[in-house]
Every structure is written in C-alpha cells, then in structure tokens.
Protein backbone atom coordinates (compact mmCIF):
# COMPACT_ATOMS: atom_id res chain seq x y z
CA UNK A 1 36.49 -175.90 77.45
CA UNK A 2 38.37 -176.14 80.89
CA UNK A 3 38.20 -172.63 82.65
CA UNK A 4 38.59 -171.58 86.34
CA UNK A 5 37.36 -169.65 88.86
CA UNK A 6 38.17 -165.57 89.10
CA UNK A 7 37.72 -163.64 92.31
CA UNK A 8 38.85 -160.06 92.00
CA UNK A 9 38.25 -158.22 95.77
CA UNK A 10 39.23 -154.42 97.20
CA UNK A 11 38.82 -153.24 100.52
CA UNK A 12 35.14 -152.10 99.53
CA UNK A 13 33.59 -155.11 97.13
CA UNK A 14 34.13 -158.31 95.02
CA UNK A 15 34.39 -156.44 91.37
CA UNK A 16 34.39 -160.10 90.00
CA UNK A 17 33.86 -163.63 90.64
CA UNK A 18 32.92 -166.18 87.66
CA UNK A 19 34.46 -169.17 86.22
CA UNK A 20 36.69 -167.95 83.07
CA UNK A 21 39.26 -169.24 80.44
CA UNK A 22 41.81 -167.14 80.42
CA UNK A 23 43.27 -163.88 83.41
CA UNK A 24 45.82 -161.52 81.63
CA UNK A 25 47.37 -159.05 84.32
CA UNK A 26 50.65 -156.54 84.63
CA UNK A 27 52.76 -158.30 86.97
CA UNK A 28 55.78 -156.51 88.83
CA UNK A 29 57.83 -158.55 86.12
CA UNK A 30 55.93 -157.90 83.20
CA UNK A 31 52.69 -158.95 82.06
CA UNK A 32 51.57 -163.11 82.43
CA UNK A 33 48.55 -164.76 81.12
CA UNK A 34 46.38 -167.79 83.77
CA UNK A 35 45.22 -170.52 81.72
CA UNK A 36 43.22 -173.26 83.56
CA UNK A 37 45.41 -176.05 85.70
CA UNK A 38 48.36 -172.81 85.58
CA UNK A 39 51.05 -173.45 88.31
CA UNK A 40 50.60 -172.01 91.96
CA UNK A 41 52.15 -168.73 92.26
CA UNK A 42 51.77 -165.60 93.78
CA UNK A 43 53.00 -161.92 92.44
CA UNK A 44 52.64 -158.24 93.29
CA UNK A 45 50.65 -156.80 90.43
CA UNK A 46 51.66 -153.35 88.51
CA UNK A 47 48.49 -150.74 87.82
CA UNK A 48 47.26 -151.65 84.43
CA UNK A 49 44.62 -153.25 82.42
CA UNK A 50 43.44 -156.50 83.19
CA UNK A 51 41.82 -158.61 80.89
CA UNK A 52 39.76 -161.67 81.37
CA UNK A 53 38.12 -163.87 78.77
CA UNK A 54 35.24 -165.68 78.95
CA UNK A 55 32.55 -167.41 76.47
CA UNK A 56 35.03 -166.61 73.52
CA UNK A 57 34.74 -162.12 74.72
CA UNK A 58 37.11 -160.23 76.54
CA UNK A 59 36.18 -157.62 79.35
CA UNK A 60 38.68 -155.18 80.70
CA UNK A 61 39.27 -154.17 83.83
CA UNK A 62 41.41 -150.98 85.32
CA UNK A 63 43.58 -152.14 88.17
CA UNK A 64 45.69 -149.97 90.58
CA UNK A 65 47.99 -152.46 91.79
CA UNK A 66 47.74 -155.33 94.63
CA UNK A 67 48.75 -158.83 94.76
CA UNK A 68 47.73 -161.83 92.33
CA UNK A 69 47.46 -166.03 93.57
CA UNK A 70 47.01 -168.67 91.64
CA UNK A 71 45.51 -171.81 93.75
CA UNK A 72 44.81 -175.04 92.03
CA UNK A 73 40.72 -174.21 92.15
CA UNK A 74 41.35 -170.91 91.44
CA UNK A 75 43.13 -167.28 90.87
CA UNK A 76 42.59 -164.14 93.65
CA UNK A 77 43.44 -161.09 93.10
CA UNK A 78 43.36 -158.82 95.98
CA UNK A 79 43.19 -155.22 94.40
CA UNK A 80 43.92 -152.00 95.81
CA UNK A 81 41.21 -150.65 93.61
CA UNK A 82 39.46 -152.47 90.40
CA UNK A 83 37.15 -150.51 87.89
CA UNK A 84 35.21 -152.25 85.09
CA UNK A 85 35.16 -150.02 81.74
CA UNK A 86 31.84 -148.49 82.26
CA UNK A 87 32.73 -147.21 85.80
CA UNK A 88 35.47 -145.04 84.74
CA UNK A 89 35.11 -141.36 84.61
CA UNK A 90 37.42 -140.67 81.21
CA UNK A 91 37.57 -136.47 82.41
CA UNK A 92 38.33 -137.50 85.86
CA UNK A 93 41.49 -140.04 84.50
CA UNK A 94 42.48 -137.56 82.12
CA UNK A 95 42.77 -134.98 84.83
CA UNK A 96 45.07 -137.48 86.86
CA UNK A 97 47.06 -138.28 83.91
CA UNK A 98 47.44 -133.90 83.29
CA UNK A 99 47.98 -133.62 86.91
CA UNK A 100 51.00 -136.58 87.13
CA UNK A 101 52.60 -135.42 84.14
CA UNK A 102 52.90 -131.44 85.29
CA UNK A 103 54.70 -132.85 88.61
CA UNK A 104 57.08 -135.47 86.44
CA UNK A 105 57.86 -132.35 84.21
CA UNK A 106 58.33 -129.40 86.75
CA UNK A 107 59.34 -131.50 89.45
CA UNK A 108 62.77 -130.48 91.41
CA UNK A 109 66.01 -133.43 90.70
CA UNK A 110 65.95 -134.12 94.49
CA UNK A 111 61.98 -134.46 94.63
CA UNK A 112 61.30 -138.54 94.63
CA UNK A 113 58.45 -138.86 91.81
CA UNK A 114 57.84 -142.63 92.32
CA UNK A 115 54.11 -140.85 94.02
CA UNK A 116 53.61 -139.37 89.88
CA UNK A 117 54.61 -142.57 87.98
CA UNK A 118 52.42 -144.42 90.20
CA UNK A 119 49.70 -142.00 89.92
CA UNK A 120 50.31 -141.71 86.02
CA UNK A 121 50.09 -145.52 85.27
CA UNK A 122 46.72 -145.56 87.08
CA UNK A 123 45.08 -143.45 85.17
CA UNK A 124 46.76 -144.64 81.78
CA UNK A 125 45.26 -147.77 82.68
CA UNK A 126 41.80 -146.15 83.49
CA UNK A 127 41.72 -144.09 80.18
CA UNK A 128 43.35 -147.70 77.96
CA UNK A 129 40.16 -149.71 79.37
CA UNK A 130 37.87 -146.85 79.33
CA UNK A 131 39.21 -146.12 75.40
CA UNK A 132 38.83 -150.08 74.43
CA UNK A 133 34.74 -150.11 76.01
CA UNK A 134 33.97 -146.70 73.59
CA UNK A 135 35.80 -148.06 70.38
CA UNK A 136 34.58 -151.72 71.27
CA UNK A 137 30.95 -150.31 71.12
CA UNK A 138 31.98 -147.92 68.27
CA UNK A 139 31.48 -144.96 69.83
C-alpha cells in the first residue's frame, strides 16, 4: 500500500512524524482528506480533529489551527498547538468550552467574539478526540 510521510511540528515539538496512508484535517474551506501522490497545495487549517490512518487504525489528533503543505515526498503541518488523545485534560477542555460559551452568550452586540469562537472550537476539538480515545477503548 503506497503511503507518505507525516510531519506534524509546534513551536515546542514534532507531535508526529511516520509514513501513513491517509491525513484528514479542517481546512479554512472545509475539511480535505491527503492520499499518497495528492497534488501540491498549501492551506490555513481551522482548529479541529485531525485524523491520520495508518496500518488499517486511525489516531486522532486535537489541532488549534496553523497551516497545512502538501510536497510531493510529503505533507507538513505546522501547528499552533497539536495534542494526541491521551494528552488532553477532558475537565480542563470542558472548562474552556463553559468559559467560551458564557462570553458568546452574555457578550455585549458591539463586543467582537471572533477571540470565543476561536477559543470554543479548540476545545470542541479537544473534548471530540478526547471522547473518540475513551469510547474507542470502551471506557
């Protein structure tokens, strides 16, 4: 099976780098799936869940946003932050989530929420990957 090589970097460490079959991300235009020999491109990427397959499973990944190239050898992603399943603290993203949707809700017309929305797709996407790891291991 032809797959290609994944590097997935923040500011503070590569979270991945393997060979893989198959990247699906949250792009700024909606959500696109890498196969192997995929065109070049390069996109801004939305928070969200990101979900790589490999050896016929599929890991998930919690991403905050950052920028996504596809090279012929390869696909980058440059992440403003990146958190596999068992990293995430589920209280601590549910707090987020509680805290973003109080300012969306008592917020003032003139305030600009786009700070919120951001803030409350993060930590949907932390608590989606976080939820797929416990019912994936059927806890």
């Amino acid at each position: 099976m032809a797959t290609l090589r994944l590097e997935i970097v923040t500011a503070e460490r590569t979270v991945f780098a393997d060979d893989v079959s198959e990247v699906v991300a949250w792009g700024v235009e909606g959500q696109l799936g890498i196969l192997p020999h995929h065109a070049p491109l390069m996109t801004m990427l939305q928070p969200g869940d990101l979900l790589i397959k490999k050896d016929d499973e599929e890991h998930y990944l919690a991403i905050s946003g950052g920028f996504l190239e596809v090279r012929p050898d390869k696909v980058i992603i440059l992440a403003d932050a990146c958190e596999r399943a068992e990293e995430i603290d589920v209280e601590r993203a549910e707090a987020a989530r509680h805290r973003a949707e109080e300012i969306l809700k008592t917020r003032p017309p003139e305030m600009d929420t786009a700070a919120a929305e951001a803030a409350l797709r993060r930590s949907l996407a932390r608590i989606k990957v976080a939820e797929r790891r416990r019912r994936k291991k059927g806890i």
